[in-house]
Protein backbone atom coordinates (compact mmCIF):
# COMPACT_ATOMS: atom_id res chain seq x y z
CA UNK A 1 -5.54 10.52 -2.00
CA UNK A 2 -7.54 13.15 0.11
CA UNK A 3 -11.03 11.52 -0.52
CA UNK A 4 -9.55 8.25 0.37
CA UNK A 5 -8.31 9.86 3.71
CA UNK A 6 -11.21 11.41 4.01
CA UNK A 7 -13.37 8.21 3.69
CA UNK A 8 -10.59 6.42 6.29
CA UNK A 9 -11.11 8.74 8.82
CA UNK A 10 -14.98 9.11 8.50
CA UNK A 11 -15.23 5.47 8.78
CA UNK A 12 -12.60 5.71 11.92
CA UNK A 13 -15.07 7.70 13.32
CA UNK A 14 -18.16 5.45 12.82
CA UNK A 15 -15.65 2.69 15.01
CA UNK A 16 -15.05 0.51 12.28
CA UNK A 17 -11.74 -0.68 10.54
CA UNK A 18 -10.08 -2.16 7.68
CA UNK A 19 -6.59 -2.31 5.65
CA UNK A 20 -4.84 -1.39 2.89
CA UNK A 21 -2.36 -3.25 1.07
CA UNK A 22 0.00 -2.09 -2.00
CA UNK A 23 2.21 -4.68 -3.60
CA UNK A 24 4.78 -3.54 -6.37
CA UNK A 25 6.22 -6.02 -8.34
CA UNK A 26 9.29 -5.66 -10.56
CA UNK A 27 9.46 -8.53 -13.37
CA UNK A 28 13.61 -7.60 -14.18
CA UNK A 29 15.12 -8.62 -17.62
CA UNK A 30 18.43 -9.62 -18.47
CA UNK A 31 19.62 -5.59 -19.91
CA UNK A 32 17.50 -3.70 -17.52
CA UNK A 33 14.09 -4.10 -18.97
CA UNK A 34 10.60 -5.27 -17.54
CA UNK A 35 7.48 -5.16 -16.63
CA UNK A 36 5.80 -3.13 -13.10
CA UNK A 37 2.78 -3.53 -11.81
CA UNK A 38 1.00 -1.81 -8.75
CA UNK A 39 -1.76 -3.78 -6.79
CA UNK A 40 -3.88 -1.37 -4.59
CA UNK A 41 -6.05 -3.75 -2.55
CA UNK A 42 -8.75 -2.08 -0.34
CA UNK A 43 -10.93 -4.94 0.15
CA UNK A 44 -10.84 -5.75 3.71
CA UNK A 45 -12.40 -1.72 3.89
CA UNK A 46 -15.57 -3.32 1.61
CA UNK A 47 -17.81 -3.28 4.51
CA UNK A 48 -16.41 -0.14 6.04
CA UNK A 49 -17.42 1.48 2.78
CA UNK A 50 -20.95 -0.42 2.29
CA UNK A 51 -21.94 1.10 5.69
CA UNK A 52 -20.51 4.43 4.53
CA UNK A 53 -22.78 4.58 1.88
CA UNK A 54 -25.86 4.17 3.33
CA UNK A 55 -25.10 6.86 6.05
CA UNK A 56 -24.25 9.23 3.49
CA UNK A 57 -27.24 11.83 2.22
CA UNK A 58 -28.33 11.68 -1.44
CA UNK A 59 -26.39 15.27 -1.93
CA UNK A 60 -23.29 13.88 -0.57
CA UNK A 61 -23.18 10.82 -2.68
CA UNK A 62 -23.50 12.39 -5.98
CA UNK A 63 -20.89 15.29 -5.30
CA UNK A 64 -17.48 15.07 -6.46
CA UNK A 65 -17.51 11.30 -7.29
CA UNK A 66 -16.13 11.49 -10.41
CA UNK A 67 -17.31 8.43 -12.80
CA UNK A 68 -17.37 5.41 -10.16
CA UNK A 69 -20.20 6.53 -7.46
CA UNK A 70 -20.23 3.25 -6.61
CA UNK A 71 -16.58 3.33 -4.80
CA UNK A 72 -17.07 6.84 -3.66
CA UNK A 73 -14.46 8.30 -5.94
CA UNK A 74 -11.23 5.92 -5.01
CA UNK A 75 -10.76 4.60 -8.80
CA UNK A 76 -10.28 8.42 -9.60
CA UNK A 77 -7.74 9.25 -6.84
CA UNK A 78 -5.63 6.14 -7.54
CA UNK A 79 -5.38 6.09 -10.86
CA UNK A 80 -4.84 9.93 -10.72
CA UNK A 81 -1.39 8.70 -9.17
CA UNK A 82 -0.56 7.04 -12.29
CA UNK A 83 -1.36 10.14 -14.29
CA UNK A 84 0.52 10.92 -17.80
CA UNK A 85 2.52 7.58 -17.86
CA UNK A 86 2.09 7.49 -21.27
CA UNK A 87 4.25 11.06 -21.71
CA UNK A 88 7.38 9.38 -20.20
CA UNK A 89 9.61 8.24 -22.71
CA UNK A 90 10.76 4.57 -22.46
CA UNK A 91 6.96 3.53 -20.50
CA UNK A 92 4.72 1.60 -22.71
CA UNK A 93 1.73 -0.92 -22.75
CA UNK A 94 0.16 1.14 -19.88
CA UNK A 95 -2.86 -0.91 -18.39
CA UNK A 96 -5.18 0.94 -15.84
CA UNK A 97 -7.72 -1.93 -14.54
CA UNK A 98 -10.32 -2.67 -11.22
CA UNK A 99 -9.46 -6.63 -10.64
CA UNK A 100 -12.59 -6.56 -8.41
CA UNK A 101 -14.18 -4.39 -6.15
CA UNK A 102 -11.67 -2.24 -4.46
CA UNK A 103 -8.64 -4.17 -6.18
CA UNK A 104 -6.62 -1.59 -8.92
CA UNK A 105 -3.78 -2.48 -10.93
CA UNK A 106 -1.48 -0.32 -13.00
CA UNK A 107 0.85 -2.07 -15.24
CA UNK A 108 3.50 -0.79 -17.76
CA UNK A 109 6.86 -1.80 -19.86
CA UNK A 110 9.80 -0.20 -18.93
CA UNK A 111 12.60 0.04 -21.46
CA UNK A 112 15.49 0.50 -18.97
CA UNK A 113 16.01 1.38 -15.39
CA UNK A 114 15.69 5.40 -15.73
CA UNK A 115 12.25 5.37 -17.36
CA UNK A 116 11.26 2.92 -14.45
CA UNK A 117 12.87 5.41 -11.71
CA UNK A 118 10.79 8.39 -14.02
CA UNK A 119 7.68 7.07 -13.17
CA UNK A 120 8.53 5.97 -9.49
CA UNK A 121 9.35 9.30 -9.02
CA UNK A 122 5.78 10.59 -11.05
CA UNK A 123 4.02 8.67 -9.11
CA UNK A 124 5.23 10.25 -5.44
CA UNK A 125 4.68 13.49 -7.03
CA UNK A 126 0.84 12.67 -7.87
CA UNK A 127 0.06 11.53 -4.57
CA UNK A 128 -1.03 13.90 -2.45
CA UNK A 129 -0.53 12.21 0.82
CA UNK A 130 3.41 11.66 -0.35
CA UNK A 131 3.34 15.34 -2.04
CA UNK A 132 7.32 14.60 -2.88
CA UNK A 133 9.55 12.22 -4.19
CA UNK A 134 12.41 10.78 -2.70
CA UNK A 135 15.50 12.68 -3.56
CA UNK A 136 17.74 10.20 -5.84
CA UNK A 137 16.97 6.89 -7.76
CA UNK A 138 14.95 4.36 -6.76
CA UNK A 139 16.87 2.09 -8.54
CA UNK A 140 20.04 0.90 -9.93
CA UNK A 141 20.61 -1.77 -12.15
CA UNK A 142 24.39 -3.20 -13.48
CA UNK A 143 25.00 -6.66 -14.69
CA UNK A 144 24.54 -9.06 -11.77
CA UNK A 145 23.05 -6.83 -9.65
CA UNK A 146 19.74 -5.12 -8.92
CA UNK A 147 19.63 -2.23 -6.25
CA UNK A 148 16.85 -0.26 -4.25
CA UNK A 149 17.67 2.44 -3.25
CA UNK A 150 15.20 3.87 -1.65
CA UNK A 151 15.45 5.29 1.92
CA UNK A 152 11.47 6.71 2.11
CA UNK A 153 9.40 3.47 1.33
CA UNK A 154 8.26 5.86 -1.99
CA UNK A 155 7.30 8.46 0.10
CA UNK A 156 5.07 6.44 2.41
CA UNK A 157 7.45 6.08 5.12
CA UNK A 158 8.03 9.77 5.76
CA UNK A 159 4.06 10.15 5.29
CA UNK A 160 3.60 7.75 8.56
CA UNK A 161 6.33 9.24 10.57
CA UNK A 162 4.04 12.07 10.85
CA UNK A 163 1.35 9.97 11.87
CA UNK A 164 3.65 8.20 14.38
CA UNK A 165 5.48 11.60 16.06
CA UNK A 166 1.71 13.11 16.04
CA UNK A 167 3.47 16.75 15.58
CA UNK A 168 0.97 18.32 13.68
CA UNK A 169 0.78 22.14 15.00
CA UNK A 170 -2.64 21.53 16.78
CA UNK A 171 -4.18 19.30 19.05
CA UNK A 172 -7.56 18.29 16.72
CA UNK A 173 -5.00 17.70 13.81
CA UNK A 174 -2.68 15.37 16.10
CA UNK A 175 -6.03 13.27 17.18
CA UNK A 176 -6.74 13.14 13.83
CA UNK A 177 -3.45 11.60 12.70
CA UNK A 178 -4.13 9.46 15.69
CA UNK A 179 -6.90 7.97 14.47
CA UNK A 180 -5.57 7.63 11.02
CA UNK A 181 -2.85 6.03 11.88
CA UNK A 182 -4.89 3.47 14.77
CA UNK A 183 -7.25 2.94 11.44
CA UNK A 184 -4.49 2.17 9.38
CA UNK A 185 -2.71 -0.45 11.46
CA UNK A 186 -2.67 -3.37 9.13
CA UNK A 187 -1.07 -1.42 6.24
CA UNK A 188 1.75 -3.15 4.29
CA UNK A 189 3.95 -2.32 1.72
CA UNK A 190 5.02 -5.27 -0.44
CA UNK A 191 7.93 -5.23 -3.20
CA UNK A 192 8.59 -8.58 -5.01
CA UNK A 193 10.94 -8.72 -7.59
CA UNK A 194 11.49 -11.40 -9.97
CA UNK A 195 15.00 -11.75 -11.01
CA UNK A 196 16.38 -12.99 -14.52
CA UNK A 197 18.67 -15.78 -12.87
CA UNK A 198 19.61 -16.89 -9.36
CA UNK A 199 19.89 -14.87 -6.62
CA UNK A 200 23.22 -14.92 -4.87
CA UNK A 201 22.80 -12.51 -2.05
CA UNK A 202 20.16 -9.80 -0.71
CA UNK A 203 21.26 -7.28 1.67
CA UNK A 204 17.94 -6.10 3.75
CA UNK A 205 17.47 -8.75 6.49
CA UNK A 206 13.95 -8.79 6.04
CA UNK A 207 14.04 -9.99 2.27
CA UNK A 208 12.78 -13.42 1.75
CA UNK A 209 13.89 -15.23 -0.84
CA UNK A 210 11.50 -17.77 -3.21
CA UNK A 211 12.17 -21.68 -3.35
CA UNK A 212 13.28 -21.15 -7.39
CA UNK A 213 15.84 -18.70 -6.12
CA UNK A 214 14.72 -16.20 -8.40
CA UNK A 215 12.08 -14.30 -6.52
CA UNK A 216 12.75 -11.71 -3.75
CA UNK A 217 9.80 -10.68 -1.53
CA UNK A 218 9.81 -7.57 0.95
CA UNK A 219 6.79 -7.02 3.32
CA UNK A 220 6.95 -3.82 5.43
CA UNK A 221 4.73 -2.83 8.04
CA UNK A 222 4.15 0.74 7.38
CA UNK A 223 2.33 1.37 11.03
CA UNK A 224 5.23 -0.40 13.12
CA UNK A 225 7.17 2.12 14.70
CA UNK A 226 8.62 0.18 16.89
CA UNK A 227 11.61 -1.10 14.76
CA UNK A 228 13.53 0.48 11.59
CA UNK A 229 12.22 -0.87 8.30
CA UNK A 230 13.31 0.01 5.14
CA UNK A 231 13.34 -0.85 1.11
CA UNK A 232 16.63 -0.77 0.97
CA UNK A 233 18.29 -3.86 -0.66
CA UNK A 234 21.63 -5.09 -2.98
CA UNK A 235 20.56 -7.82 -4.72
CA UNK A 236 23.04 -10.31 -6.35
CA UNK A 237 22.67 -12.49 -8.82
CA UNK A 238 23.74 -14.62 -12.05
């Protein structure tokens, strides 16, 4: 994550602006099983990064890269989040893939609700700009019912209370976070999961629920400070 923040707040600085959206989606079997998949989309920052490029010396370009020049390094630092899936016992059929430009996937089996809170928790580790993962599960599964648990939004949510108290020991670091955070105002967090039969009941308010009945959608704001969000949610169903 640090040379995508560092590419976010360079192009902050050049006055420009773009997003960046991650969608997790949980595809829940009937004994705990599935399938997850991660959706990094940094399109909307195309331009940002286009403009980037050609401000950038010859030097600068070719240093620290790592194999995809062409994206300035951000295939590396997101797939390094994903690092060693393979090692965790019950994840299988990892897939690593760029959709398009600046659009990443990660995909996996899980074979039961630990191995899937294993890698959750993996994951906040690798990331740089989490550093930690959320103390507990991330989820919970009995028959019936399918529970997150998580009070952190993975990490992410303690990561942009900093940005949002701007308490950061100095005042260049708290303009910094400033801008970050101004930059990063059209960032959402997205969990959908697709249930194995009807939903009965979802306890987070801001859950929407898909004309099938099996599909519950969650869309946080990770910028709004201005009301309490949170992944929370007891879902119910048969």
């Amino acid at each position: 994550m640090k040379k995508i923040i560092f590419t976010l707040v360079t192009g902050l600085l050049l006055g420009l602006a773009g997003c960046f959206d991650i969608k997790d989606e949980i595809f829940l079997e009937e004994k705990g099983n599935g399938t997850f998949q991660s959706t990094i989309d940094m399109s909307g920052m195309k331009d940002m990064i286009g403009m980037l490029k050609t401000m950038m010396p010859d030097s600068l370009k070719e240093k620290d890269m790592g194999d995809q020049p062409d994206d300035l390094g951000m295939s590396d630092s997101i797939m390094s989040m994903w690092k060693d899936l393979e090692k965790i016992k019950g994840i299988s059929e990892v897939k690593r893939e760029k959709k398009s430009d600046y659009v990443f996937t990660i995909s996996f089996r899980f074979a039961d609700i630990k191995a899937l809170n294993t890698a959750m928790g993996a994951r906040s580790k690798n990331d740089t700009l989490v550093n930690a993962a959320p103390k507990g599960d991330f989820f919970s599964f009995s028959k019936g019912q399918f529970t997150c648990n998580d009070t952190s939004m993975a990490g992410l949510g303690d990561a942009m209370k900093g940005l949002n108290s701007g308490d950061n020991g100095s005042d260049s670091a708290a303009m910094n976070m400033a801008m970050l955070k101004a930059f990063m105002g059209d960032m959402k967090y997205t969990h959908v999961y697709h249930l194995p039969g009807k939903v009965q009941s979802v306890s987070n308010k801001d859950a929407k629920l898909s004309e099938d009945g099996k599909t519950v959608t969650l869309e946080l704001d990770l910028s709004a400070s201005d009301r309490v969000q949170s992944l929370q949610n007891v879902i119910r169903f048969r």
